[in-house]
C-alpha atoms as a PDB file:
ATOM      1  CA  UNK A   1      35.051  11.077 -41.061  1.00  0.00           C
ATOM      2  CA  UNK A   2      34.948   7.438 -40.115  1.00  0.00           C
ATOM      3  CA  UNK A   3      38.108   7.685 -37.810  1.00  0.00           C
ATOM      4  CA  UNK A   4      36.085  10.272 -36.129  1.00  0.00           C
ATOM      5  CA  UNK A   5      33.121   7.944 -35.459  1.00  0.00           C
ATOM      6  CA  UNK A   6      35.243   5.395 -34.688  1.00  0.00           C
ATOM      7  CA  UNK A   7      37.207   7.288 -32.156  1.00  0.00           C
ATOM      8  CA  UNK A   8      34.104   8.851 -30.443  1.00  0.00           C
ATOM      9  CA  UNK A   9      32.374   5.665 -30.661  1.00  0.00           C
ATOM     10  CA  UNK A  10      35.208   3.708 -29.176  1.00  0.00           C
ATOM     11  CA  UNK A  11      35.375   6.102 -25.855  1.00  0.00           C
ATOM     12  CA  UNK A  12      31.869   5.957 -25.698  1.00  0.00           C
ATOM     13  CA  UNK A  13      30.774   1.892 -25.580  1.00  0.00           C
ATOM     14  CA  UNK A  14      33.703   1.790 -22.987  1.00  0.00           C
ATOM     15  CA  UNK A  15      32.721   4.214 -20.596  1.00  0.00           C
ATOM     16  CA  UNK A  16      29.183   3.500 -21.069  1.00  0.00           C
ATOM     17  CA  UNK A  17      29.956  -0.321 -20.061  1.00  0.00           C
ATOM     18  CA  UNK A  18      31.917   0.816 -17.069  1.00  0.00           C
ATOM     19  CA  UNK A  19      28.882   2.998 -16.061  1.00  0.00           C
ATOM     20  CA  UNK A  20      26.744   0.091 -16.387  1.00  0.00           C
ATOM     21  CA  UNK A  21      29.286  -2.541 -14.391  1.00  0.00           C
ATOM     22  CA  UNK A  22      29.137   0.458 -11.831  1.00  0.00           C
ATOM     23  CA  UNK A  23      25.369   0.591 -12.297  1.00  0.00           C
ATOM     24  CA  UNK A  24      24.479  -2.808 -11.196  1.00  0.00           C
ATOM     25  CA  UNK A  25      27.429  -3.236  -8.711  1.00  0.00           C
ATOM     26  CA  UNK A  26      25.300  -0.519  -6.910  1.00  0.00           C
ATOM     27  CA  UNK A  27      21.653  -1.780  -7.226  1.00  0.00           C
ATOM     28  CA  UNK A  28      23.080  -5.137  -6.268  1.00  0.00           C
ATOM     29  CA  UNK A  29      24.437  -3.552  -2.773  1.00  0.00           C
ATOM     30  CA  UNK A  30      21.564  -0.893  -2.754  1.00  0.00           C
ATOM     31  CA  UNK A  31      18.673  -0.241  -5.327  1.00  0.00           C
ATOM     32  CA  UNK A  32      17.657   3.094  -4.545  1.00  0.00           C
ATOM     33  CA  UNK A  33      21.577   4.486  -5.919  1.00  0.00           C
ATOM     34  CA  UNK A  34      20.881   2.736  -9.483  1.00  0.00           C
ATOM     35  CA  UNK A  35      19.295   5.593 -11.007  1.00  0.00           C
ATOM     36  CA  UNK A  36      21.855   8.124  -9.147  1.00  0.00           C
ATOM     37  CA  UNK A  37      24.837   6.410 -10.719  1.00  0.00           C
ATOM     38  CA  UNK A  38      23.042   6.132 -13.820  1.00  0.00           C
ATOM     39  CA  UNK A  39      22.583   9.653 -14.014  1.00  0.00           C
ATOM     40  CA  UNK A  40      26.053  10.504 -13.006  1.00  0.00           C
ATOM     41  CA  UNK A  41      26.868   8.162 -15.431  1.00  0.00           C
ATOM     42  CA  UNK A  42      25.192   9.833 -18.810  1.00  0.00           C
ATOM     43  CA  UNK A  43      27.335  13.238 -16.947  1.00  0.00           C
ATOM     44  CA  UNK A  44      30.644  11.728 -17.638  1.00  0.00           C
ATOM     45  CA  UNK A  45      29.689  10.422 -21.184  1.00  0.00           C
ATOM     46  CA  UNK A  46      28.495  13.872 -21.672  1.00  0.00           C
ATOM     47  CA  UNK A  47      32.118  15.140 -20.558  1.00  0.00           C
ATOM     48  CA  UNK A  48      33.324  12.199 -22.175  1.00  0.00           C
ATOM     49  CA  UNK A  49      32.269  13.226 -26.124  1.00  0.00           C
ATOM     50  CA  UNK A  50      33.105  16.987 -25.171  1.00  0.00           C
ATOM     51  CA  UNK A  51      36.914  15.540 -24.498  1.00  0.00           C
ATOM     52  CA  UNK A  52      36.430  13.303 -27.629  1.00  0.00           C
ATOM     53  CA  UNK A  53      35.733  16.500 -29.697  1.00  0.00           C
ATOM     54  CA  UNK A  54      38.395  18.791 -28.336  1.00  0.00           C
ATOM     55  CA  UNK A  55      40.951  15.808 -29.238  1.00  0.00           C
ATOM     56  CA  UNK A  56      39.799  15.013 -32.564  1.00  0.00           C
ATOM     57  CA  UNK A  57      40.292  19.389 -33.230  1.00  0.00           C
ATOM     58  CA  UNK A  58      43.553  19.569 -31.368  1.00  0.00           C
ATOM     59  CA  UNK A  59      44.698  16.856 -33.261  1.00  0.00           C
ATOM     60  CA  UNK A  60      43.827  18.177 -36.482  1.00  0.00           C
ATOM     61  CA  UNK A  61      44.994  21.743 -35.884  1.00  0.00           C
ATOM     62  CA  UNK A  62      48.893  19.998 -34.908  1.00  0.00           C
ATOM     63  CA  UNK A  63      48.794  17.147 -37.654  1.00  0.00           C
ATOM     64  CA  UNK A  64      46.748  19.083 -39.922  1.00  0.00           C
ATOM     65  CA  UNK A  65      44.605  16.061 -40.450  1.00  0.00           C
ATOM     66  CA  UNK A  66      43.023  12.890 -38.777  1.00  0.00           C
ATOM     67  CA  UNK A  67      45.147   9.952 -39.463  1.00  0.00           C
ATOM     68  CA  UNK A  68      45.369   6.776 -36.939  1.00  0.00           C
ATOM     69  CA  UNK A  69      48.910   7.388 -36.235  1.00  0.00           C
ATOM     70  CA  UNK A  70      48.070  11.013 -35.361  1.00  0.00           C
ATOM     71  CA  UNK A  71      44.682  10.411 -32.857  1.00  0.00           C
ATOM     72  CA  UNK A  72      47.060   7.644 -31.114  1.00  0.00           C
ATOM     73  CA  UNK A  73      47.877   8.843 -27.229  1.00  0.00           C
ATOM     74  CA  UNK A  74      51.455   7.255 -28.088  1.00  0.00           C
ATOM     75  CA  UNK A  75      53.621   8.705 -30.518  1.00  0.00           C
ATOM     76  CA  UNK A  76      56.633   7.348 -32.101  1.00  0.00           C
ATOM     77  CA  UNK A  77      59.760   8.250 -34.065  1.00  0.00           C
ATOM     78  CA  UNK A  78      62.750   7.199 -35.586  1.00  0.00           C
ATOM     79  CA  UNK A  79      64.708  10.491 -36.700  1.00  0.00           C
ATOM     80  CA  UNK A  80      68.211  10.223 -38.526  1.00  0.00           C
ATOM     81  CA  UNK A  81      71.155  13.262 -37.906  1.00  0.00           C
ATOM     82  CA  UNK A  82      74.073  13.403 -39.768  1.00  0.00           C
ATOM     83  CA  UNK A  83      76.085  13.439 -36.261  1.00  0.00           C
ATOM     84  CA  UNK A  84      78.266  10.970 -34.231  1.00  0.00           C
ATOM     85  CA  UNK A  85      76.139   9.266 -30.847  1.00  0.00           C
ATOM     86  CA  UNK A  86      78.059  11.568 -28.510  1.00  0.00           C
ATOM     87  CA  UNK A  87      76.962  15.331 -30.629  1.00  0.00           C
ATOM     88  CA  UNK A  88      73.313  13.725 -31.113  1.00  0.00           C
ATOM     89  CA  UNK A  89      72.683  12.974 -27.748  1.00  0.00           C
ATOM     90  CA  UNK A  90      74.154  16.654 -26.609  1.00  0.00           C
ATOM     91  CA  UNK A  91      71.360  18.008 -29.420  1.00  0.00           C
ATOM     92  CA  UNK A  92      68.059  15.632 -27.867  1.00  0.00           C
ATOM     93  CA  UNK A  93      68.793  16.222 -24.811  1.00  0.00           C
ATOM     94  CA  UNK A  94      68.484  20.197 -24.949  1.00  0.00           C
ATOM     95  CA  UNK A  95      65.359  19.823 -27.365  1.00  0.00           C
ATOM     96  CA  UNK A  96      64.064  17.478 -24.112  1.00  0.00           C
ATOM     97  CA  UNK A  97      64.749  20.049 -21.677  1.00  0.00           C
ATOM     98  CA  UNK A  98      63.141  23.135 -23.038  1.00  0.00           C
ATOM     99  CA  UNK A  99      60.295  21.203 -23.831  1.00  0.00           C
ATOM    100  CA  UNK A 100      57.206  23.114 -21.898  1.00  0.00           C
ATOM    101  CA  UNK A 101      56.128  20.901 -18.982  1.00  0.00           C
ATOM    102  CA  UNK A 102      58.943  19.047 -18.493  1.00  0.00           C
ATOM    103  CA  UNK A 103      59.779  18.276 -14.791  1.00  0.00           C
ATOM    104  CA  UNK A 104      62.245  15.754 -14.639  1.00  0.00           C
ATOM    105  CA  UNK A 105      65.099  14.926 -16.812  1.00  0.00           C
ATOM    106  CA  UNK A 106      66.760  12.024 -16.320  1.00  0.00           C
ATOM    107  CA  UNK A 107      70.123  11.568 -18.841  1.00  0.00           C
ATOM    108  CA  UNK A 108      72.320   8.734 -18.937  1.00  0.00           C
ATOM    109  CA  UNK A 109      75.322   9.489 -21.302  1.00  0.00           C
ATOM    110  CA  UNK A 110      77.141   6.198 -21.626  1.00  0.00           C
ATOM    111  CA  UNK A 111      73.685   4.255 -22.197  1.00  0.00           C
ATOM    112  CA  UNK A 112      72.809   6.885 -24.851  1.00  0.00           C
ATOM    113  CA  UNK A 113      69.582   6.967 -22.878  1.00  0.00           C
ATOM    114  CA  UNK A 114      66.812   9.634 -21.649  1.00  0.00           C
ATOM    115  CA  UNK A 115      63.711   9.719 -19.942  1.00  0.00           C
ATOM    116  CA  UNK A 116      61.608  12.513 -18.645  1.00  0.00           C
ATOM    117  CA  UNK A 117      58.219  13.123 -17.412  1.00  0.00           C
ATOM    118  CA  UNK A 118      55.935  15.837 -18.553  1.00  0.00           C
ATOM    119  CA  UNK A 119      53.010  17.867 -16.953  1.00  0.00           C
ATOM    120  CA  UNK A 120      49.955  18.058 -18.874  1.00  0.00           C
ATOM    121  CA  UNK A 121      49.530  22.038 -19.387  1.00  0.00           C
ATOM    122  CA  UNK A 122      45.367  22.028 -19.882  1.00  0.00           C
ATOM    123  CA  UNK A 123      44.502  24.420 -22.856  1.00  0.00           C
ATOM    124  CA  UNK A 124      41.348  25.084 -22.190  1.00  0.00           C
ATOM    125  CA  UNK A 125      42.467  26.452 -18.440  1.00  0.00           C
ATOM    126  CA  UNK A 126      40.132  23.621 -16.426  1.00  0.00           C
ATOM    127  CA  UNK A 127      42.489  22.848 -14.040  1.00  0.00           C
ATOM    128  CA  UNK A 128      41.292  25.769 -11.447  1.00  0.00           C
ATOM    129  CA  UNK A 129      38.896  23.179 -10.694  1.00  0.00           C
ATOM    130  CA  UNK A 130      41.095  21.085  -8.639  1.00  0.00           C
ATOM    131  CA  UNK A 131      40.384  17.550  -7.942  1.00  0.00           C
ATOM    132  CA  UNK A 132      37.168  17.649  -8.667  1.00  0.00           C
ATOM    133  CA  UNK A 133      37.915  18.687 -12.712  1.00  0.00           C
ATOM    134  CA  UNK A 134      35.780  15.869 -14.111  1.00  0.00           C
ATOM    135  CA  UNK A 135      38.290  16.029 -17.548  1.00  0.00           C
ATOM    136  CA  UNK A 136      40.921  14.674 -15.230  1.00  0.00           C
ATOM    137  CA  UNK A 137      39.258  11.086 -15.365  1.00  0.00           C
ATOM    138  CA  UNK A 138      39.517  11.691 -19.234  1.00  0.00           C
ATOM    139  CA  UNK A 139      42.505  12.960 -20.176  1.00  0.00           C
ATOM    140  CA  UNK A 140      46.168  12.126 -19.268  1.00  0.00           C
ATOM    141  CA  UNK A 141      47.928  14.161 -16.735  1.00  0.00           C
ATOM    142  CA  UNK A 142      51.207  13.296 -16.795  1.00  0.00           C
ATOM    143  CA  UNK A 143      52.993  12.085 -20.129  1.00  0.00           C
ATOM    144  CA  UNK A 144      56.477  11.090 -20.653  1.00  0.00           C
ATOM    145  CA  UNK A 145      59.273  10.854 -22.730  1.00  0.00           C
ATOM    146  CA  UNK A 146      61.964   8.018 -23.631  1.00  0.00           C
ATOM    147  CA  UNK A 147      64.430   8.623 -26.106  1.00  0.00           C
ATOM    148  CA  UNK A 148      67.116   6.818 -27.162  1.00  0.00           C
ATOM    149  CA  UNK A 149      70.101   7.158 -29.731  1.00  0.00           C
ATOM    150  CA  UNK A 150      72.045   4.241 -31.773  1.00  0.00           C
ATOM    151  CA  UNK A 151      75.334   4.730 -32.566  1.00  0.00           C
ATOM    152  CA  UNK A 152      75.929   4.528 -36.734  1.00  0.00           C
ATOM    153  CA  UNK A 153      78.426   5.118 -39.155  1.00  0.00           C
ATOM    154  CA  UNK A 154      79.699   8.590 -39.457  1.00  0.00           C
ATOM    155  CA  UNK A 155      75.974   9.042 -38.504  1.00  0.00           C
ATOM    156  CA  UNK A 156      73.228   8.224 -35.836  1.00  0.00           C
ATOM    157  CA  UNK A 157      69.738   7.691 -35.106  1.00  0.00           C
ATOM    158  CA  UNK A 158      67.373   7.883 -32.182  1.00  0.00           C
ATOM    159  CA  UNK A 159      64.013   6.809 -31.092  1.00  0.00           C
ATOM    160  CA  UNK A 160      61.475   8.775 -29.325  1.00  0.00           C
ATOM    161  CA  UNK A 161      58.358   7.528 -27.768  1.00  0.00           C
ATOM    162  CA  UNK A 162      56.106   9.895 -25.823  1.00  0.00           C
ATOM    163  CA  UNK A 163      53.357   8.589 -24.427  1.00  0.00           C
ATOM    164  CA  UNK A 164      51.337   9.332 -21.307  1.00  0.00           C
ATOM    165  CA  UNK A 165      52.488   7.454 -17.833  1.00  0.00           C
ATOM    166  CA  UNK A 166      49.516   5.413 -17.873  1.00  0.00           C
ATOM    167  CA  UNK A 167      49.637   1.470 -18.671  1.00  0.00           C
ATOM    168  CA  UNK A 168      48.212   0.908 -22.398  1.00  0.00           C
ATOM    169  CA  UNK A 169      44.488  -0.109 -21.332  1.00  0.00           C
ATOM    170  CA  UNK A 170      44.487   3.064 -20.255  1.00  0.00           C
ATOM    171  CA  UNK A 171      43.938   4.598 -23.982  1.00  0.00           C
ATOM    172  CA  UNK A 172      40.954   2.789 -23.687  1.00  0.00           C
ATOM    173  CA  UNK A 173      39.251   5.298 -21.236  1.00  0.00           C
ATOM    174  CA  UNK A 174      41.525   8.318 -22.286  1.00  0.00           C
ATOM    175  CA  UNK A 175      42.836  10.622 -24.503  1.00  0.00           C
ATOM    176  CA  UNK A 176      45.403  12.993 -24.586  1.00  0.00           C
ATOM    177  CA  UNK A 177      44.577  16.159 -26.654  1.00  0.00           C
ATOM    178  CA  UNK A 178      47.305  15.778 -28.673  1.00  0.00           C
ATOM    179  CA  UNK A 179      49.832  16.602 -26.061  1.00  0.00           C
ATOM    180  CA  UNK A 180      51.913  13.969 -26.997  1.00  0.00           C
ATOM    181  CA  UNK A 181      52.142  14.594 -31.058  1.00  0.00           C
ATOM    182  CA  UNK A 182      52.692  18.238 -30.023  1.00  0.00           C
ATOM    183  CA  UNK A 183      55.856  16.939 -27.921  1.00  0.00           C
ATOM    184  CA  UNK A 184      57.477  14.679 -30.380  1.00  0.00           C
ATOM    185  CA  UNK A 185      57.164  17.121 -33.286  1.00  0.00           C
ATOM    186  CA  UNK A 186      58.163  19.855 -31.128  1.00  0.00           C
ATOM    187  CA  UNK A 187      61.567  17.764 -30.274  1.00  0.00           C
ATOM    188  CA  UNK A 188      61.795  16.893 -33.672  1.00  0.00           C
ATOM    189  CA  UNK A 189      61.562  19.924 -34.894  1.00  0.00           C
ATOM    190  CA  UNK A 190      64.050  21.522 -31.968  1.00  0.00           C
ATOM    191  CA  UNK A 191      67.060  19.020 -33.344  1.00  0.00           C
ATOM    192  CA  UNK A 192      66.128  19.868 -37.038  1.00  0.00           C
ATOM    193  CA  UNK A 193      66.780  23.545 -36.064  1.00  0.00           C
ATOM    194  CA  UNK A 194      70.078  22.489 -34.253  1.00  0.00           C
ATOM    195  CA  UNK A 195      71.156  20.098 -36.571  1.00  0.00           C
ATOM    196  CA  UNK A 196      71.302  23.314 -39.566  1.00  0.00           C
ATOM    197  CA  UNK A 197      72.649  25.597 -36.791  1.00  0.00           C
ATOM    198  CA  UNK A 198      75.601  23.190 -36.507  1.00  0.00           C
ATOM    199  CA  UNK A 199      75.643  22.926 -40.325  1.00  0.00           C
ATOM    200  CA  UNK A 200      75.812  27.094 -40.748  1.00  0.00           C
ATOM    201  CA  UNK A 201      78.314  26.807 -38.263  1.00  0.00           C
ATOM    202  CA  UNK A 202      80.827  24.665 -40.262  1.00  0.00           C
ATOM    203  CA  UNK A 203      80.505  26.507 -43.367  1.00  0.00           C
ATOM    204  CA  UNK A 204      80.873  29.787 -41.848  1.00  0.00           C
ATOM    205  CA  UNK A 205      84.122  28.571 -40.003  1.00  0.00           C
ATOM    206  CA  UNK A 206      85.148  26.074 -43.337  1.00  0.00           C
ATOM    207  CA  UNK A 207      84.735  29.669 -45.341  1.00  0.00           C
ATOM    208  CA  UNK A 208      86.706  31.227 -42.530  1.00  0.00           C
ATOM    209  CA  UNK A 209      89.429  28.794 -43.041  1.00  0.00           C
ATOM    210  CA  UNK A 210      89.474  29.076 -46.743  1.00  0.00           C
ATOM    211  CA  UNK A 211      90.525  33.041 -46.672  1.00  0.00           C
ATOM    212  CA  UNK A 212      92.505  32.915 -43.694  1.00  0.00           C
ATOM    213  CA  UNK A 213      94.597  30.086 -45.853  1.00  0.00           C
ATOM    214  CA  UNK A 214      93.952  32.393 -49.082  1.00  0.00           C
ATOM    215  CA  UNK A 215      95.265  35.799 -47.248  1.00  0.00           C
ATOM    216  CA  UNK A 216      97.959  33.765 -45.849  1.00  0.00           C
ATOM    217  CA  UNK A 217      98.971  32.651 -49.550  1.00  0.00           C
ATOM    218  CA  UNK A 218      98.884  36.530 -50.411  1.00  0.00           C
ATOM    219  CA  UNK A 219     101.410  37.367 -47.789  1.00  0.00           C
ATOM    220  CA  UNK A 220     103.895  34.404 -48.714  1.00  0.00           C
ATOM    221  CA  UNK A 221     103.973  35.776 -52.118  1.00  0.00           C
ATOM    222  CA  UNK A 222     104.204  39.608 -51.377  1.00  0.00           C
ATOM    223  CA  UNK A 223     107.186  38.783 -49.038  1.00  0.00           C
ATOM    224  CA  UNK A 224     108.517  36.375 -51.907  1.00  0.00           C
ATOM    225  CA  UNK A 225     108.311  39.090 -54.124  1.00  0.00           C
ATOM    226  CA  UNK A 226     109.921  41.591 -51.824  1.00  0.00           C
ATOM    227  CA  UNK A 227     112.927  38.814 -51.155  1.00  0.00           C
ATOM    228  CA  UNK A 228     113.742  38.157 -54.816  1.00  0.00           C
ATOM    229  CA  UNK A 229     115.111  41.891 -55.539  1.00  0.00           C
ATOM    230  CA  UNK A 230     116.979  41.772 -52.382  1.00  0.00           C
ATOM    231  CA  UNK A 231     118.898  38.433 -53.339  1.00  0.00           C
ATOM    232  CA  UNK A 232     119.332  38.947 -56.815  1.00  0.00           C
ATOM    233  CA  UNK A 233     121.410  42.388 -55.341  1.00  0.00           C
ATOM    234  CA  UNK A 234     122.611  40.884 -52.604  1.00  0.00           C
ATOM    235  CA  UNK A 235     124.575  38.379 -55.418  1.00  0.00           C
ATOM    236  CA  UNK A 236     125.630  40.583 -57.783  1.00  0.00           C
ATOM    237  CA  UNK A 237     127.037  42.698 -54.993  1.00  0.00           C
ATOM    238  CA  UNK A 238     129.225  39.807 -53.667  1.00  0.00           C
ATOM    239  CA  UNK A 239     130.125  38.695 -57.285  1.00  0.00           C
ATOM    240  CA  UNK A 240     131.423  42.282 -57.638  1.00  0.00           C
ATOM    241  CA  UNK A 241     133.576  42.238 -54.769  1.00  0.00           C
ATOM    242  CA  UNK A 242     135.027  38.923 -55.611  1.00  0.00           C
ATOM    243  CA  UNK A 243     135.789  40.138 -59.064  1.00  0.00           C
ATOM    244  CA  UNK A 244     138.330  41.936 -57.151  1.00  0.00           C
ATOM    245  CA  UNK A 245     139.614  39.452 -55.007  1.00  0.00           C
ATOM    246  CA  UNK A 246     138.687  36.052 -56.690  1.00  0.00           C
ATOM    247  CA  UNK A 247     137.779  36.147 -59.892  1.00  0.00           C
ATOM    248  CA  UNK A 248     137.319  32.200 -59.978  1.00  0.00           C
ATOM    249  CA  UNK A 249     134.372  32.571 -57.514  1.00  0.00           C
ATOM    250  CA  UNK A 250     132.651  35.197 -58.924  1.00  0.00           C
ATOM    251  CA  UNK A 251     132.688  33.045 -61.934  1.00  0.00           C
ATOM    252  CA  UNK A 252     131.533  30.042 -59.826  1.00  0.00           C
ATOM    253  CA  UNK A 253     128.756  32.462 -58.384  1.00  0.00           C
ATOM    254  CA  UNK A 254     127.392  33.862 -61.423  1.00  0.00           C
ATOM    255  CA  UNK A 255     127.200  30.693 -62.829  1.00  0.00           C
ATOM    256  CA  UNK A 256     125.294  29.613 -60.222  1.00  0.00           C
ATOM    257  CA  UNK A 257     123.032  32.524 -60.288  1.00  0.00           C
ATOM    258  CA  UNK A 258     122.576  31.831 -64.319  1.00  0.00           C
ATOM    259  CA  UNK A 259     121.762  28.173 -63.435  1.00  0.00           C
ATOM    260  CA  UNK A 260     119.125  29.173 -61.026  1.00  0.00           C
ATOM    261  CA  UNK A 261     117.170  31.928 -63.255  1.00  0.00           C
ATOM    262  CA  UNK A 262     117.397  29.608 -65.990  1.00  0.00           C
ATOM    263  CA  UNK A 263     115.090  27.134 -63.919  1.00  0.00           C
ATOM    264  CA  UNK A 264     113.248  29.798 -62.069  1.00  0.00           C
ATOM    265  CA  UNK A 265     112.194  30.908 -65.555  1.00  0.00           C
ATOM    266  CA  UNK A 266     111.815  27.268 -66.820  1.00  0.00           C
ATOM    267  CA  UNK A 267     109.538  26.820 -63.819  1.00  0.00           C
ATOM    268  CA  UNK A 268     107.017  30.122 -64.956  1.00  0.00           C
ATOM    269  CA  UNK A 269     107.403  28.916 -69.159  1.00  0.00           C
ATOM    270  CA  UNK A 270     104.019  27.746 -70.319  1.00  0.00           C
ATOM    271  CA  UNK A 271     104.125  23.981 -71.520  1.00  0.00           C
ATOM    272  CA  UNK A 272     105.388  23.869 -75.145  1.00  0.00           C
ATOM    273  CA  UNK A 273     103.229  21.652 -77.818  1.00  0.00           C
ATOM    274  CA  UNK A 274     104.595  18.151 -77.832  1.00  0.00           C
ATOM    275  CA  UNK A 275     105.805  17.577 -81.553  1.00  0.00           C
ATOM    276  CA  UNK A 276     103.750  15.291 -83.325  1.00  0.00           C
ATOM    277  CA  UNK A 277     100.376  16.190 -81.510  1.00  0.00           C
ATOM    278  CA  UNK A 278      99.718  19.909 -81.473  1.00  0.00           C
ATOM    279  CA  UNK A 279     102.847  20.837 -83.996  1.00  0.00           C
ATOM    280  CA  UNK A 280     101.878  18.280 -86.151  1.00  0.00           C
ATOM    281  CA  UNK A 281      97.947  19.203 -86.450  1.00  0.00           C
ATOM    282  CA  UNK A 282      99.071  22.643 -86.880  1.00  0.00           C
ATOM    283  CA  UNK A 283     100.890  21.426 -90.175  1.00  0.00           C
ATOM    284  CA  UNK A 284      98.136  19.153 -91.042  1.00  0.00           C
ATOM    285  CA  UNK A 285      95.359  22.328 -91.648  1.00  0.00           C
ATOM    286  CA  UNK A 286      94.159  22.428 -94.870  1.00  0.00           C
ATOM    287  CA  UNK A 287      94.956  26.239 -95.265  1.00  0.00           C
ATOM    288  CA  UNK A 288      98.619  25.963 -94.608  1.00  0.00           C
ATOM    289  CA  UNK A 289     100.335  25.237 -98.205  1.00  0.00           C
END
């Protein structure tokens, strides 16, 4: 409640001290336009606390409640992703382009840099009044955007300012209807969604890799299976034909083809107990006599 006041009393004591420098500027040159400007003047306060109002509600619908961070016409973040500079920079600058409004987007890869300039889309559809919409005094037309992203390790961070294109004074005599919290949390919230995109991506293709690697494993040890029977034949078929012939190499052979089961099958065995450890404890239970 007291940011309120203070916001609505802020925007008032300056306008109404611009209406009064305005006031006697004009009864200095000519007396009979005092009371003319001062009654144009108490027109734009009027306008001036209606704008007020529709700020302090547009701000609380986005933010969800009045903070002085949130009724600021500036907005600033720091955001971390879990990306290199070159992958976060590709993911800010789409959220930047598909922001509503934008005009111009203005990229510079090897500086990490953007900027862009934003329309202000009126919600309250005033702007078929043309030049002579009396809000347009009050609230900021054209807003834009800087952003830019700092290399880390393994990781990165940017910065994002929106703010409207107005010098800083400006804020004095203007608001923006929350425009400019509705950009930076839409842009935040647009390389959120990418940044888990990316993430689902990985998995699906790291799970993709996993049973392509398992099936592949399957394979090697159907056709391993499928080659055994075939050499074990194939050897005991030559070893029968040199029986014939050479009896001293089918010897050799079979030997060899003993020698090579044996450690085939030494390879499968299940560890045996080390003695003294498991053999030993066995022999230690108090039930064995």
């Amino acid at each position: 409640m007291f940011r309120s006041l203070f916001f609505y009393l802020r925007l008032i004591v300056v306008w109404y001290l611009l209406v009064l420098v305005a006031t006697l500027s004009v009864s200095w040159i000519w007396s009979g336009l005092g009371s003319l400007v001062q009654l144009l003047g108490l027109v734009v306060i009027v306008f001036v606390v209606i704008r007020a109002h529709s700020h302090l509600v547009r701000v609380r619908m986005i933010a969800g409640k009045l903070t002085s961070a949130a009724l600021a016409s500036r907005q600033r973040r720091q955001i971390e992703v879990p990306f290199e500079a070159d992958e976060a920079f590709e993911l800010l600058d789409v959220a930047i382009r598909e922001l509503p409004g934008v005009e111009r987007v203005d990229s510079t890869r090897n500086h990490l840099q953007i900027r862009a300039t934003a329309v202000y889309a009126d919600p309250y559809d005033l702007i078929q009044l043309g030049r002579w919409n009396p809000m347009r005094w009050i609230v900021s037309q054209r807003n834009r955007i800087l952003a830019t992203v700092n290399r880390g390790d393994g990781s990165s961070s940017f910065s994002l300012v929106c703010e409207p294109c107005s010098a800083p004074w400006s804020d004095w005599l203007q608001v923006d209807d929350g425009v400019n919290l509705e950009n930076i949390q839409t842009i935040a919230r647009a390389v959120t969604l990418g940044v888990s995109s990316r993430r689902r991506g990985e998995q699906a293709a790291a799970a993709q890799t996993a049973t392509e690697k398992e099936l592949a494993i399957a394979k090697l040890s159907l056709l391993q299976a499928q080659v055994e029977p075939h050499f074990l034949y194939n050897t005991l078929a030559s070893a029968q034909v040199l029986v014939r012939s050479d009896p001293a190499g089918a010897d050799a052979m079979l030997g060899h083809l003993i020698q090579y089961l044996r450690a085939l099958a030494a390879a499968h065995r299940p560890r045996a107990v080390q003695p003294g450890r498991g053999a030993g404890a066995f022999a230690r239970l108090p039930w064995r006599s």
